[in-house]
C-alpha atoms as a PDB file:
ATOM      1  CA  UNK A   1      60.600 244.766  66.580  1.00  0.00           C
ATOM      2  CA  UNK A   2      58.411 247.813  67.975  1.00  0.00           C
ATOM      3  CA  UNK A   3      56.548 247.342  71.127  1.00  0.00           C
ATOM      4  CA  UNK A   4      52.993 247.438  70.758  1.00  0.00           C
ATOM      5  CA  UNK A   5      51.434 250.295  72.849  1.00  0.00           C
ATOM      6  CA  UNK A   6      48.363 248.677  73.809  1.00  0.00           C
ATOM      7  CA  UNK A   7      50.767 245.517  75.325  1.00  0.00           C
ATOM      8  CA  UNK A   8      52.144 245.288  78.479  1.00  0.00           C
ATOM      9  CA  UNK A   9      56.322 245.677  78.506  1.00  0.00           C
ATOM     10  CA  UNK A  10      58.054 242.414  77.504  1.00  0.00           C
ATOM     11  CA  UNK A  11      58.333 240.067  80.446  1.00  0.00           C
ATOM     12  CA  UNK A  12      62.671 240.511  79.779  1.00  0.00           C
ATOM     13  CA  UNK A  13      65.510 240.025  81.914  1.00  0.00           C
ATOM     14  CA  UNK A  14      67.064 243.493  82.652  1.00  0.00           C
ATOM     15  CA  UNK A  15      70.544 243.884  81.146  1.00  0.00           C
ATOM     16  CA  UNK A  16      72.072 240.687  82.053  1.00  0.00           C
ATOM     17  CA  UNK A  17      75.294 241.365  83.042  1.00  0.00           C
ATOM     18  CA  UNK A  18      74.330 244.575  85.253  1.00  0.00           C
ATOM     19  CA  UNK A  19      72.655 244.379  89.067  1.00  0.00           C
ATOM     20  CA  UNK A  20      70.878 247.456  89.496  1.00  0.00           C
ATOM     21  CA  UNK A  21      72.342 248.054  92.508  1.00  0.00           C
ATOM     22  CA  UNK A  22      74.594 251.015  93.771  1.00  0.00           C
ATOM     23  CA  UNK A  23      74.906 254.704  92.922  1.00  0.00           C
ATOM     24  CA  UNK A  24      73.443 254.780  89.262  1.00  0.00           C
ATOM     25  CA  UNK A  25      70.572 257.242  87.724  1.00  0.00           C
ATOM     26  CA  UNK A  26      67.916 255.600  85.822  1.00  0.00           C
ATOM     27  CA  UNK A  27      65.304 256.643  83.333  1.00  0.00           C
ATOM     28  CA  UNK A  28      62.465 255.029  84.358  1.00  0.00           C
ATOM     29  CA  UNK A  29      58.867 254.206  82.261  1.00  0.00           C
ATOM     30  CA  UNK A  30      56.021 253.020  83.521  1.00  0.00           C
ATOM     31  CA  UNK A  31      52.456 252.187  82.379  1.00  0.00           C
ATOM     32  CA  UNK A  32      48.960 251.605  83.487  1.00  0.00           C
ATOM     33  CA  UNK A  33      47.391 248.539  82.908  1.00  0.00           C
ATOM     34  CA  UNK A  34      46.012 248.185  79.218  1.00  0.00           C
ATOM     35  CA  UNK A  35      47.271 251.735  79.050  1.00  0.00           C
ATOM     36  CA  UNK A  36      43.735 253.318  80.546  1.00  0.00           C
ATOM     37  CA  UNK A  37      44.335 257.038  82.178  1.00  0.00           C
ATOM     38  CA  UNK A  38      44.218 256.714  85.637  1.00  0.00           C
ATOM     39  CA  UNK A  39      46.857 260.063  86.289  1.00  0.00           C
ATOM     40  CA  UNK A  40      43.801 262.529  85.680  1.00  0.00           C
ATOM     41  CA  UNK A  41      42.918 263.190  89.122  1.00  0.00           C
ATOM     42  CA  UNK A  42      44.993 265.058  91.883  1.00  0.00           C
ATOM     43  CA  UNK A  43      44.120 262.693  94.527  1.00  0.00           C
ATOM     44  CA  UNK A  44      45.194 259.870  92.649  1.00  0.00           C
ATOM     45  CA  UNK A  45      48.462 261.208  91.711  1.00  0.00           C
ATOM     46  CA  UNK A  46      48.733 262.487  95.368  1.00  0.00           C
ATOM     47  CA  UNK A  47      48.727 259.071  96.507  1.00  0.00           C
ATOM     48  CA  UNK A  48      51.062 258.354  93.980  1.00  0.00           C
ATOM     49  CA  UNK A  49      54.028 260.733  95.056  1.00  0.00           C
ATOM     50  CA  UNK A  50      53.130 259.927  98.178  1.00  0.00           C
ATOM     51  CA  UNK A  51      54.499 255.919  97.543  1.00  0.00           C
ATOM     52  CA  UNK A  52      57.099 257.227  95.326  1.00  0.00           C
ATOM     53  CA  UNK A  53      58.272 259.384  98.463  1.00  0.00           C
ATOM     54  CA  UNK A  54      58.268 256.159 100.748  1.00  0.00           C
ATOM     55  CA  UNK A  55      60.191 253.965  98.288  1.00  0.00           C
ATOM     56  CA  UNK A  56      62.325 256.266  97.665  1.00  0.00           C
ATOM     57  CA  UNK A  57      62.841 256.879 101.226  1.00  0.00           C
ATOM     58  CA  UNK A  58      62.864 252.991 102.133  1.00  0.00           C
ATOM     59  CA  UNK A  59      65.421 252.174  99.168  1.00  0.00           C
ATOM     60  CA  UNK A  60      67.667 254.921  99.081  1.00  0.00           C
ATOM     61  CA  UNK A  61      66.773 256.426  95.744  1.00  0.00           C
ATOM     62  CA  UNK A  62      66.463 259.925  94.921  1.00  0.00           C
ATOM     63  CA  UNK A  63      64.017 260.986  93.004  1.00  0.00           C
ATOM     64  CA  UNK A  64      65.046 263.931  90.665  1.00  0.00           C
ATOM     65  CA  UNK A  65      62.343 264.191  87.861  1.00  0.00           C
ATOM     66  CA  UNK A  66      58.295 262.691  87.777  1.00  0.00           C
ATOM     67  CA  UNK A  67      55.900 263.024  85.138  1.00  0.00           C
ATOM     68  CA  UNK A  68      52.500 261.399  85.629  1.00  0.00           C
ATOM     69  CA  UNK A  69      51.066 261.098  81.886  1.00  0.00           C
ATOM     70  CA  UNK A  70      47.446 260.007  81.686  1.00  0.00           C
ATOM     71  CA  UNK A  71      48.289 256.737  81.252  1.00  0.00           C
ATOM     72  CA  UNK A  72      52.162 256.159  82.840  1.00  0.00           C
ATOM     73  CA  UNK A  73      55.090 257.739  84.416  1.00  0.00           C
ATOM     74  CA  UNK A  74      58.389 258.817  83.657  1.00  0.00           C
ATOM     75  CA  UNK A  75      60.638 258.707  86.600  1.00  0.00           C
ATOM     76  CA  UNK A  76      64.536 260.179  86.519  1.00  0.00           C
ATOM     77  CA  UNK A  77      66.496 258.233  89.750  1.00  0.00           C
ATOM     78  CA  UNK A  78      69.382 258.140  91.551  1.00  0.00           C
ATOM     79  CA  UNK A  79      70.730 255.738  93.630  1.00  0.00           C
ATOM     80  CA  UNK A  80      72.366 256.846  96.860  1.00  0.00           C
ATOM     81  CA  UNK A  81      74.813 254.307  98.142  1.00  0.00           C
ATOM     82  CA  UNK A  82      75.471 250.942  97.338  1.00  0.00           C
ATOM     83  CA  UNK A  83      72.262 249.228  99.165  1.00  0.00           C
ATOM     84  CA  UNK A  84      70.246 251.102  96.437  1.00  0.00           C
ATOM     85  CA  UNK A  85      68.355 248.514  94.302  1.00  0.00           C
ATOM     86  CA  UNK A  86      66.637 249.564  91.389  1.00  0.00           C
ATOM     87  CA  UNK A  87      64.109 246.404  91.544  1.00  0.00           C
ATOM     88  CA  UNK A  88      63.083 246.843  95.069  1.00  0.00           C
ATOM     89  CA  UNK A  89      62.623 250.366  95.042  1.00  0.00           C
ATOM     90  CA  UNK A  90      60.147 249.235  91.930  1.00  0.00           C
ATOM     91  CA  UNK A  91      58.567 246.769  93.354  1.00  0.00           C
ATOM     92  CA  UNK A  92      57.863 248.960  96.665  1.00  0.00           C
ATOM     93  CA  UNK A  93      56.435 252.060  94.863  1.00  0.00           C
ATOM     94  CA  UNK A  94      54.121 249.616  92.562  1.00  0.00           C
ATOM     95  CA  UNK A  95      53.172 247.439  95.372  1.00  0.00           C
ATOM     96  CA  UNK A  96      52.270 250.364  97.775  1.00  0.00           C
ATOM     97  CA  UNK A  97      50.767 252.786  94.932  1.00  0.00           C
ATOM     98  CA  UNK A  98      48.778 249.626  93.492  1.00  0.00           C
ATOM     99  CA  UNK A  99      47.421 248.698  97.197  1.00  0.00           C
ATOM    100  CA  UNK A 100      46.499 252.360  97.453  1.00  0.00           C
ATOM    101  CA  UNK A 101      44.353 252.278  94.021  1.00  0.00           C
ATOM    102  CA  UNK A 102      42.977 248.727  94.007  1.00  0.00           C
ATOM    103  CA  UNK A 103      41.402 249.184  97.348  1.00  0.00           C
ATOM    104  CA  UNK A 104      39.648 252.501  95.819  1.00  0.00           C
ATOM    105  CA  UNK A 105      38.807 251.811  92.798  1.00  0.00           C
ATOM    106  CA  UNK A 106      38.767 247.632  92.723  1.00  0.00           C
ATOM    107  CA  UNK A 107      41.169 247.310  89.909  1.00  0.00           C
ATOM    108  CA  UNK A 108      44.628 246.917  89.290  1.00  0.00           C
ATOM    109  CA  UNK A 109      46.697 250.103  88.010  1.00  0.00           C
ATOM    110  CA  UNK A 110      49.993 248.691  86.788  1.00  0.00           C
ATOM    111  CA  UNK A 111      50.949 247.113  83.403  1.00  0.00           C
ATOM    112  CA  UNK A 112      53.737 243.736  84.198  1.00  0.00           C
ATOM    113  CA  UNK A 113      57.208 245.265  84.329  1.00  0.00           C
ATOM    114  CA  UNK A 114      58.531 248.858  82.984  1.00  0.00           C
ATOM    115  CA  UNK A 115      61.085 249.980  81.037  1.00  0.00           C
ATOM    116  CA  UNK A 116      64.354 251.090  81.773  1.00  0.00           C
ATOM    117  CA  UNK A 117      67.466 253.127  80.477  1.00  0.00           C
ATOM    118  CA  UNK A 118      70.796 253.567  82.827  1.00  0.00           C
ATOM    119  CA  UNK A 119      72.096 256.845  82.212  1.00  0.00           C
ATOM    120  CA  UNK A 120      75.553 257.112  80.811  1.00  0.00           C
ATOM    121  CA  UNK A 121      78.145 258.903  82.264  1.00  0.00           C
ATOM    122  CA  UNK A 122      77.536 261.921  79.242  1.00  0.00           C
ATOM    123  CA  UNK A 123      73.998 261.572  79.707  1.00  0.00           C
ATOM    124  CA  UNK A 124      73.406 265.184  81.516  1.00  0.00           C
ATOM    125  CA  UNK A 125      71.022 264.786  84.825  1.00  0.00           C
ATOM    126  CA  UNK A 126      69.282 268.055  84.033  1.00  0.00           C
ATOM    127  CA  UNK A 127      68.891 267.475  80.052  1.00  0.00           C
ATOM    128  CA  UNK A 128      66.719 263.944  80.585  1.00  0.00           C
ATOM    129  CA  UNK A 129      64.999 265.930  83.307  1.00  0.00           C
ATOM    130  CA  UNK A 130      63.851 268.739  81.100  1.00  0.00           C
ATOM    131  CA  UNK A 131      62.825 265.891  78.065  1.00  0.00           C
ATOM    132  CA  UNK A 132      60.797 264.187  80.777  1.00  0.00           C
ATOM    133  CA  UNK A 133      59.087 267.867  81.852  1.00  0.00           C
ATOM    134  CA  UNK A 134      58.799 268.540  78.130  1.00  0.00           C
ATOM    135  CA  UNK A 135      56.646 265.031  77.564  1.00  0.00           C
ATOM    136  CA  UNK A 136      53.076 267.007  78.858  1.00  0.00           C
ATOM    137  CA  UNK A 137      54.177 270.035  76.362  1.00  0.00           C
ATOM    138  CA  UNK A 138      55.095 267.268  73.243  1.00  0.00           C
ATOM    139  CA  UNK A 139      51.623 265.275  73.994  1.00  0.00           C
ATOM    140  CA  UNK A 140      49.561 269.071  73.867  1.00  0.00           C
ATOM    141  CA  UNK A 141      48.751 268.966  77.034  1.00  0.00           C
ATOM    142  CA  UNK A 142      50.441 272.072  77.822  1.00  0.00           C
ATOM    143  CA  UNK A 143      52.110 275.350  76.374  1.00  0.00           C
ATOM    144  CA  UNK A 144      54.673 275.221  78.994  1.00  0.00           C
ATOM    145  CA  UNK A 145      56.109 272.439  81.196  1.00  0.00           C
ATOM    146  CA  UNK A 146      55.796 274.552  84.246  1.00  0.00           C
ATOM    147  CA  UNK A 147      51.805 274.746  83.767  1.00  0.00           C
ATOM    148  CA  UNK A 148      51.446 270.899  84.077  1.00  0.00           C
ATOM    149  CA  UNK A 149      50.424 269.509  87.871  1.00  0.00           C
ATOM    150  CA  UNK A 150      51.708 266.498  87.674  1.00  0.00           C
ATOM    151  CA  UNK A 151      55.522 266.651  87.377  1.00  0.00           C
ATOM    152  CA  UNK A 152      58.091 268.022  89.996  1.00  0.00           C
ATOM    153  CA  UNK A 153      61.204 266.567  92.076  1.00  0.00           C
ATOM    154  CA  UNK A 154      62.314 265.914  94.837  1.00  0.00           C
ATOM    155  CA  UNK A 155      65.536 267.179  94.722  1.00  0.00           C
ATOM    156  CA  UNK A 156      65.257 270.112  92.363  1.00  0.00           C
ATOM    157  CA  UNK A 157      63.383 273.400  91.690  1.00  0.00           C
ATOM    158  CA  UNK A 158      61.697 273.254  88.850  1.00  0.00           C
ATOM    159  CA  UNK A 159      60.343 276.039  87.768  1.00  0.00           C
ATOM    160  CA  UNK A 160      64.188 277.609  87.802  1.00  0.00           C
ATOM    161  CA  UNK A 161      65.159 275.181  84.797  1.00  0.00           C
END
């Protein structure tokens, strides 16, 4: 059954049999509550990377690919070592990014949950990086990935892919 887009993600268990923990790369999704553009503004998504830096900091995740759409975010981690936990590193960067907009603007920013894919070992790092660049030019947003403001990495240069 499709998810509808103006729903929050299901309340699910994540994969049942899996911990999230350790050195795996993720494909994360993320939305804004009700779906309402909130990434429009430099010095909100400012604030933004600025949270994503400290979780990923904090939780020992790198952070090789962001995409702040209007109205959510596509994130491409890795974890570093084996105290890496997908769910805390999650929590942290909603928790501190929400803090940060709720005591701005007086409402919440996140939708319940997110969505998440763990990469297979033939899943290329650099292919899902360049689909998640590529969402700004598939939405018409831009002509060229490299001409939208509010994607880059942490751990790679960009404009070279």
């Amino acid at each position: 059954m499709p998810l509808n887009p103006l729903k929050p993600y299901p309340k699910r268990p994540r994969l049942l049999d899996f911990d999230y923990r350790g050195e795996y790369t993720y494909f994360i999704t993320m939305s804004t509550k009700n779906k309402v553009q909130r990434f429009c503004e430099w010095v909100i998504v400012a604030a933004m990377i600025d949270a994503l830096k400290d979780a990923a900091d904090v939780e020992r995740f790198a952070v090789d690919a962001y995409c702040f759409m209007p109205d959510h975010i596509h994130l491409l981690l890795r974890g570093l070592n084996e105290r890496a936990v997908l769910t805390r590193f999650i929590g942290r960067f909603k928790q501190t990014g929400g803090y940060w907009f709720k005591k701005r603007h007086g409402v919440s920013l996140w939708q319940v949950s997110f969505y998440d894919h763990v990469l297979r070992k033939d899943e290329a790092l650099r292919d899902v990086a360049l689909y998640i660049f590529n969402n700004p030019l598939r939405k018409g947003l831009v002509k060229d990935f490299k001409e939208y403001p509010f994607s880059g990495s942490f751990t790679m240069d960009i404009a070279s892919l």
